[in-house]
PDB file of N, CA and C in Angstrom:
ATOM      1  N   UNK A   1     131.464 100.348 131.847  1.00  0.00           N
ATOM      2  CA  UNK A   1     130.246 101.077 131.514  1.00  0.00           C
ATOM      3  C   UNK A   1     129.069 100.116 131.287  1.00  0.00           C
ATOM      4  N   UNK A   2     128.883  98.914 130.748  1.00  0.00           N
ATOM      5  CA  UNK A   2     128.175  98.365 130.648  1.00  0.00           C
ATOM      6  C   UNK A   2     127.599  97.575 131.648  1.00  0.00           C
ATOM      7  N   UNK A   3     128.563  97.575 132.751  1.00  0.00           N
ATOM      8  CA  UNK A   3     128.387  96.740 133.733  1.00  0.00           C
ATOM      9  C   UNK A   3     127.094  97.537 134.644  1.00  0.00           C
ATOM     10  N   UNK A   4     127.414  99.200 134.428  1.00  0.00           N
ATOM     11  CA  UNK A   4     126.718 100.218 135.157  1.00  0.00           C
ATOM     12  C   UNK A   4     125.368 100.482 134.619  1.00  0.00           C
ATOM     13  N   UNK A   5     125.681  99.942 132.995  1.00  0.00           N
ATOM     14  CA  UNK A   5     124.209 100.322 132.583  1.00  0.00           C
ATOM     15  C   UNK A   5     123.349  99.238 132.919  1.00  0.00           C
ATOM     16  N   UNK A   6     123.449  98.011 132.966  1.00  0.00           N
ATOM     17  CA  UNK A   6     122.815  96.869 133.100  1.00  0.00           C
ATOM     18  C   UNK A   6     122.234  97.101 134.568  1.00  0.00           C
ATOM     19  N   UNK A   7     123.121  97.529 135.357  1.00  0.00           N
ATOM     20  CA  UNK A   7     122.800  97.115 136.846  1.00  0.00           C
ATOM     21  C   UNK A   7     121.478  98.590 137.279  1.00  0.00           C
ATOM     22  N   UNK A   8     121.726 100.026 136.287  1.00  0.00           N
ATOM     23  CA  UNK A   8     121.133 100.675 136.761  1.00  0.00           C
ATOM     24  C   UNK A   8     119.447 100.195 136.189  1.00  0.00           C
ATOM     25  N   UNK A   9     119.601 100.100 134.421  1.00  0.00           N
ATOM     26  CA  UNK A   9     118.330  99.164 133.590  1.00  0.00           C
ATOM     27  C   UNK A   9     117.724  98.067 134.945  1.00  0.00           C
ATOM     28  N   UNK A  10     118.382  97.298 135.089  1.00  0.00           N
ATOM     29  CA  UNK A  10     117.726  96.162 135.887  1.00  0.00           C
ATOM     30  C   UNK A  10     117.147  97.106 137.188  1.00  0.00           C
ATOM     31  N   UNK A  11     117.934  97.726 137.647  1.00  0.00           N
ATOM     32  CA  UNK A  11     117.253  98.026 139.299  1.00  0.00           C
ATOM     33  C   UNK A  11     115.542  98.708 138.408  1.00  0.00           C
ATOM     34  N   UNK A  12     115.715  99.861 137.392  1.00  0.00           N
ATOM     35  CA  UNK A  12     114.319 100.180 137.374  1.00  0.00           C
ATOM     36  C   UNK A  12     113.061  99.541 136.709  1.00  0.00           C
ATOM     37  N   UNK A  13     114.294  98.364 135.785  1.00  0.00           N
ATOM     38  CA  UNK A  13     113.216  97.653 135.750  1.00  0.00           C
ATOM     39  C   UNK A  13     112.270  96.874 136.567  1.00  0.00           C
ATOM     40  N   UNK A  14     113.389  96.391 137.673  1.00  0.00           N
ATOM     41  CA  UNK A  14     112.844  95.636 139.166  1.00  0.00           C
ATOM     42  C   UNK A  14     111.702  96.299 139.647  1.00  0.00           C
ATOM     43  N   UNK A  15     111.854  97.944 140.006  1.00  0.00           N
ATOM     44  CA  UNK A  15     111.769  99.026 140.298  1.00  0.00           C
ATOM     45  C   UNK A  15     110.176  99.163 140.040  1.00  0.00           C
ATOM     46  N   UNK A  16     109.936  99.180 138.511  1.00  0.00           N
ATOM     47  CA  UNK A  16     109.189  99.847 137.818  1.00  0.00           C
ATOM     48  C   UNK A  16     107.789  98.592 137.676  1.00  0.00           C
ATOM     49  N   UNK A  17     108.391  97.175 138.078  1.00  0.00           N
ATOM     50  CA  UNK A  17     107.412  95.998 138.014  1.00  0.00           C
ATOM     51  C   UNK A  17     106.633  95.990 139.453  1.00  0.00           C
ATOM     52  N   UNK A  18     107.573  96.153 140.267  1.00  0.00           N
ATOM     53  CA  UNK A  18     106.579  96.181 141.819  1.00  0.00           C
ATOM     54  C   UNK A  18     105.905  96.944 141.728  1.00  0.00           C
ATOM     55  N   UNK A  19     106.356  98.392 141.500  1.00  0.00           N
ATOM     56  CA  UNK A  19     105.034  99.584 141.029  1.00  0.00           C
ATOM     57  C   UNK A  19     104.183  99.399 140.850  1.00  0.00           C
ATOM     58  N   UNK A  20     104.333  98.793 139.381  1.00  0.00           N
ATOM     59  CA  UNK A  20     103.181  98.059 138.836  1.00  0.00           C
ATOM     60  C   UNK A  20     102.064  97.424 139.509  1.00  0.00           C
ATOM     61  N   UNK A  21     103.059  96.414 140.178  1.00  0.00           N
ATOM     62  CA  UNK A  21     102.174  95.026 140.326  1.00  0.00           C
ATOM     63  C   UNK A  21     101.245  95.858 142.050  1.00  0.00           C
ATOM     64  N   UNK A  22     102.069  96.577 142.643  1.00  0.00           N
ATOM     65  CA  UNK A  22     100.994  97.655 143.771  1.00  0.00           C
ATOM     66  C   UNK A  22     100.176  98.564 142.662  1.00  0.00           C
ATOM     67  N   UNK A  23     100.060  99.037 142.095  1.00  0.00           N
ATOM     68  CA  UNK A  23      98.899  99.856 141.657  1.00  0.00           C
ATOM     69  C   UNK A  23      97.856  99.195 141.042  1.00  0.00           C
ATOM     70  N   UNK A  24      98.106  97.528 140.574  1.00  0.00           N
ATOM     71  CA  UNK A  24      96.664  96.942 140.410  1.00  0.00           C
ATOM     72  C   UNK A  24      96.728  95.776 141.900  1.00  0.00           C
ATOM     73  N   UNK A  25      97.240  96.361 142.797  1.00  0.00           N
ATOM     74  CA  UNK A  25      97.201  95.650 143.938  1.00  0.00           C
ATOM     75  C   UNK A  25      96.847  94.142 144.057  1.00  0.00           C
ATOM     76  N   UNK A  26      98.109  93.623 143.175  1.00  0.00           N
ATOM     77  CA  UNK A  26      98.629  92.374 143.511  1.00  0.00           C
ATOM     78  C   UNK A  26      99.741  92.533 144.251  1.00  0.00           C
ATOM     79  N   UNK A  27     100.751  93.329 145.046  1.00  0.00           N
ATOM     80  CA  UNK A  27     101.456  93.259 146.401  1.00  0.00           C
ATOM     81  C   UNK A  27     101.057  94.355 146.744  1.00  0.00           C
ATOM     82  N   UNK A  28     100.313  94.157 147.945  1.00  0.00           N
ATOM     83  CA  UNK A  28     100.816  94.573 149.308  1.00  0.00           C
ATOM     84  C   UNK A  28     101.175  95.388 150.006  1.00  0.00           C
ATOM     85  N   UNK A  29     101.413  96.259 151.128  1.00  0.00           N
ATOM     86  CA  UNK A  29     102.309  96.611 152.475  1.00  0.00           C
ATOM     87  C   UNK A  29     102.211  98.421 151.823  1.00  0.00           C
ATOM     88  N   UNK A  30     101.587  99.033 151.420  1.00  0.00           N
ATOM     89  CA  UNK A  30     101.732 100.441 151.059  1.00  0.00           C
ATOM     90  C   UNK A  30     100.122 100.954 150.742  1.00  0.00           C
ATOM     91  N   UNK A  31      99.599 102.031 151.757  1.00  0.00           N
ATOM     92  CA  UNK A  31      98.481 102.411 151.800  1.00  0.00           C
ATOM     93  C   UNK A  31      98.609 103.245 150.486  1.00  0.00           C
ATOM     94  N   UNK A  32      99.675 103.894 150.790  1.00  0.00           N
ATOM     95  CA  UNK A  32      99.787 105.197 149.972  1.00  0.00           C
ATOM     96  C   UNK A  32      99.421 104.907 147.809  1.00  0.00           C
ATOM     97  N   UNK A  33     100.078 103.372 147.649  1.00  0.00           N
ATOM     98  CA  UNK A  33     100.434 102.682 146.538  1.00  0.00           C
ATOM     99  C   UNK A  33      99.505 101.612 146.282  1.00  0.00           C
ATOM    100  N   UNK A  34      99.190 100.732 147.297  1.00  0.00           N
ATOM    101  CA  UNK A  34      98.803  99.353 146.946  1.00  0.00           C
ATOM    102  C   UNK A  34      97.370 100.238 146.215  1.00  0.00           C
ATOM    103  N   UNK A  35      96.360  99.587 145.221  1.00  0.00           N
ATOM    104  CA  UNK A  35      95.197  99.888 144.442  1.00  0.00           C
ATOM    105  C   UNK A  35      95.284 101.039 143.747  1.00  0.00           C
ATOM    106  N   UNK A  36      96.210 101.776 143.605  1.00  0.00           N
ATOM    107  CA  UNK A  36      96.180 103.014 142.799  1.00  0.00           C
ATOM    108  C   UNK A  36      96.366 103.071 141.615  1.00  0.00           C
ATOM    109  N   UNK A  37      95.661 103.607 140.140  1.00  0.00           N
ATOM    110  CA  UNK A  37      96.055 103.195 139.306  1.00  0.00           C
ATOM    111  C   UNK A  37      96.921 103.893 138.941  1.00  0.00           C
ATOM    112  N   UNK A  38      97.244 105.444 139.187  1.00  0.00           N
ATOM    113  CA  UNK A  38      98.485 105.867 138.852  1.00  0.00           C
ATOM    114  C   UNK A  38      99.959 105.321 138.587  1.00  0.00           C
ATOM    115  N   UNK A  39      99.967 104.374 139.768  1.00  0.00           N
ATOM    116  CA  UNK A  39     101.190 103.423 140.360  1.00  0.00           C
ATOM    117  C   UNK A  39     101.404 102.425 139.132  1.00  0.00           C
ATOM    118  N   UNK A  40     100.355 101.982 138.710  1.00  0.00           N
ATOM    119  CA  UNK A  40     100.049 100.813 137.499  1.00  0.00           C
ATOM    120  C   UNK A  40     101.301 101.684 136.203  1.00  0.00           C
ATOM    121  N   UNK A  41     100.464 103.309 136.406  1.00  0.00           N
ATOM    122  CA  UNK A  41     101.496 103.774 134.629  1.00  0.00           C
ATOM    123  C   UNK A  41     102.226 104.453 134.679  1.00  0.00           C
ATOM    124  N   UNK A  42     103.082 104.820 136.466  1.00  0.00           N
ATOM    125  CA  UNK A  42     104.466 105.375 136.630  1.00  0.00           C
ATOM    126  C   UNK A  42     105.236 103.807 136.668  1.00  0.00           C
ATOM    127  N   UNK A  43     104.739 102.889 137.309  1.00  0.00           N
ATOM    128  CA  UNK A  43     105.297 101.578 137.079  1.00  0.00           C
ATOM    129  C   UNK A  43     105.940 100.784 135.923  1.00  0.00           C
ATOM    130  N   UNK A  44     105.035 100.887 134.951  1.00  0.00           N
ATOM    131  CA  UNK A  44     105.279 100.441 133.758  1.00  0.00           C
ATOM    132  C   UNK A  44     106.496 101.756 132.630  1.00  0.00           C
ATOM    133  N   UNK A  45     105.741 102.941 133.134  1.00  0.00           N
ATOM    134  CA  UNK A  45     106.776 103.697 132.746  1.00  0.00           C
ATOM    135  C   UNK A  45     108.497 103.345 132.919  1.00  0.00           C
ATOM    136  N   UNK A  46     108.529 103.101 134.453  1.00  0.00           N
ATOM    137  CA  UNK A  46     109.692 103.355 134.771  1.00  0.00           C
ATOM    138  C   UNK A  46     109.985 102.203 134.506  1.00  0.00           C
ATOM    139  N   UNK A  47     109.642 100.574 133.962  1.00  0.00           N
ATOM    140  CA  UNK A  47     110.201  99.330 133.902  1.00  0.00           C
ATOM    141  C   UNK A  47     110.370  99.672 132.036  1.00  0.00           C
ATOM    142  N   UNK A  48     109.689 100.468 131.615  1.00  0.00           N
ATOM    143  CA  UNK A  48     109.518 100.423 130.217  1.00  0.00           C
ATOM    144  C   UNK A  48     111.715 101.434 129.704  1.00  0.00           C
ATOM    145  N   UNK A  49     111.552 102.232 130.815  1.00  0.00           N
ATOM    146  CA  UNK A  49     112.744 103.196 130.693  1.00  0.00           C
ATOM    147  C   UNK A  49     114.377 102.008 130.630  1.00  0.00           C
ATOM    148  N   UNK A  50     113.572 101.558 132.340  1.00  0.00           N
ATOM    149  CA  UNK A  50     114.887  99.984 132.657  1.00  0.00           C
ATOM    150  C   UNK A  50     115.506  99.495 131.638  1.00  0.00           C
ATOM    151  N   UNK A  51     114.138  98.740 130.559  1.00  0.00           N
ATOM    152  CA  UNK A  51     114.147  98.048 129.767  1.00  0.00           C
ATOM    153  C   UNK A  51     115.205  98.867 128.533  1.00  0.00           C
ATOM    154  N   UNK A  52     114.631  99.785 128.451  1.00  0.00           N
ATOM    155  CA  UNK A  52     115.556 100.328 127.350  1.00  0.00           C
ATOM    156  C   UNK A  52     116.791 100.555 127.441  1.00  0.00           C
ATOM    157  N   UNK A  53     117.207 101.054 128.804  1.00  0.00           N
ATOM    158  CA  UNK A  53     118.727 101.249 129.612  1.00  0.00           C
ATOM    159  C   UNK A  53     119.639 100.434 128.958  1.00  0.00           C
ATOM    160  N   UNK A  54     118.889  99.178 129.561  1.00  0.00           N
ATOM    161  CA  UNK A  54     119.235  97.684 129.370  1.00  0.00           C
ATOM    162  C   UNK A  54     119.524  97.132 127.680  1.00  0.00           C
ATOM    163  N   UNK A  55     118.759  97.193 126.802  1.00  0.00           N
ATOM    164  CA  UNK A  55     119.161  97.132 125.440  1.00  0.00           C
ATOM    165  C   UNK A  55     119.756  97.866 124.688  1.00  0.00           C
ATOM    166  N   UNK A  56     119.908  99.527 125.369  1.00  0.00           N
ATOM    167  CA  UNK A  56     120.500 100.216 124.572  1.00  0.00           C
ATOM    168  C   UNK A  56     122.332  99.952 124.955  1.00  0.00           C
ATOM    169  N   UNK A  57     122.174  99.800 126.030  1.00  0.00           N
ATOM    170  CA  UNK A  57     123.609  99.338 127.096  1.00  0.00           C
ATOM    171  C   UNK A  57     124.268  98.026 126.105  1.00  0.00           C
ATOM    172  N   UNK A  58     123.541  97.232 125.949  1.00  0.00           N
ATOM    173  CA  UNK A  58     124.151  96.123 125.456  1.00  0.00           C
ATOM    174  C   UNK A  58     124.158  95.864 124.380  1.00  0.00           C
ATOM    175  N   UNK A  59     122.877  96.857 123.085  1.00  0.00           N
ATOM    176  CA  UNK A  59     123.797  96.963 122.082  1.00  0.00           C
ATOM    177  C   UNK A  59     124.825  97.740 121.089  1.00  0.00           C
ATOM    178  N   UNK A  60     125.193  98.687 122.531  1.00  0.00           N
ATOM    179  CA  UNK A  60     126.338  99.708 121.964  1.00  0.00           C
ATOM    180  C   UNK A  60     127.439  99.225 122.655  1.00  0.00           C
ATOM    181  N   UNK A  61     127.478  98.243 123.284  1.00  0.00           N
ATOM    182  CA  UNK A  61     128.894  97.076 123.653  1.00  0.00           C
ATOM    183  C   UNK A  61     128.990  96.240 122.582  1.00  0.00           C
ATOM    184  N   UNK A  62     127.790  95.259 122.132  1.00  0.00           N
ATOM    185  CA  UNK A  62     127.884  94.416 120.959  1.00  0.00           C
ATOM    186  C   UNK A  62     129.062  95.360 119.705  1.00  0.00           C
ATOM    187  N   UNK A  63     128.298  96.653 119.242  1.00  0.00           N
ATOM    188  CA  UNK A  63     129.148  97.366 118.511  1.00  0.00           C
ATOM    189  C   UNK A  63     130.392  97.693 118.532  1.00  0.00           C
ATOM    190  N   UNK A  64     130.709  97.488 119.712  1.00  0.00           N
ATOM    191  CA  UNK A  64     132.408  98.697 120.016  1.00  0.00           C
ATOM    192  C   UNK A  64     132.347  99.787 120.075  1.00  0.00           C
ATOM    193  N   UNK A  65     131.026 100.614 120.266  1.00  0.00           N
ATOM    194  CA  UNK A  65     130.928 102.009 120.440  1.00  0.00           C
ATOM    195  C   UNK A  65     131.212 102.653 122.216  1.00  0.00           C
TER     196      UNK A  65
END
C-alpha cells in the first residue's frame, strides 16, 4: 500500500508542477495550456493534493496503521 500511495502522490505531484509551470508559461508545446492562468491553480492544486497523498502515505506506515 505504501508503495501505491507514493507512486500515485508523486505522479500528481509531477503532474500538478508542469501544469503549473504551462500556465505561467515557462514550458511550452500546448496552445490550449501554455499562458493560462487557470493552469497555474489547477496545477498547484493538483501538486498540492500529490503532496499530501505522499505524507499522509508515509506517515500512516511510520505508525503501523
Amino acid at each position: 500500500m505504501k508503495i501505491a500511495g507514493n507512486v500515485v502522490g508523486g505522479i500528481l505531484l509531477v503532474v500538478g508542477i508542469f501544469w503549473a509551470l504551462q500556465g505561467v508559461n515557462i514550458i511550452g508545446g500546448s496552445a490550449l495550456m501554455s499562458g493560462h492562468s487557470q493552469w497555474l491553480v489547477i496545477g498547484v492544486a493538483v501538486a498540492l493534493v500529490g503532496f499530501v497523498v505522499v505524507l499522509l502515505t508515509n506517515m500512516r506506515a511510520r505508525t503501523g496503521a
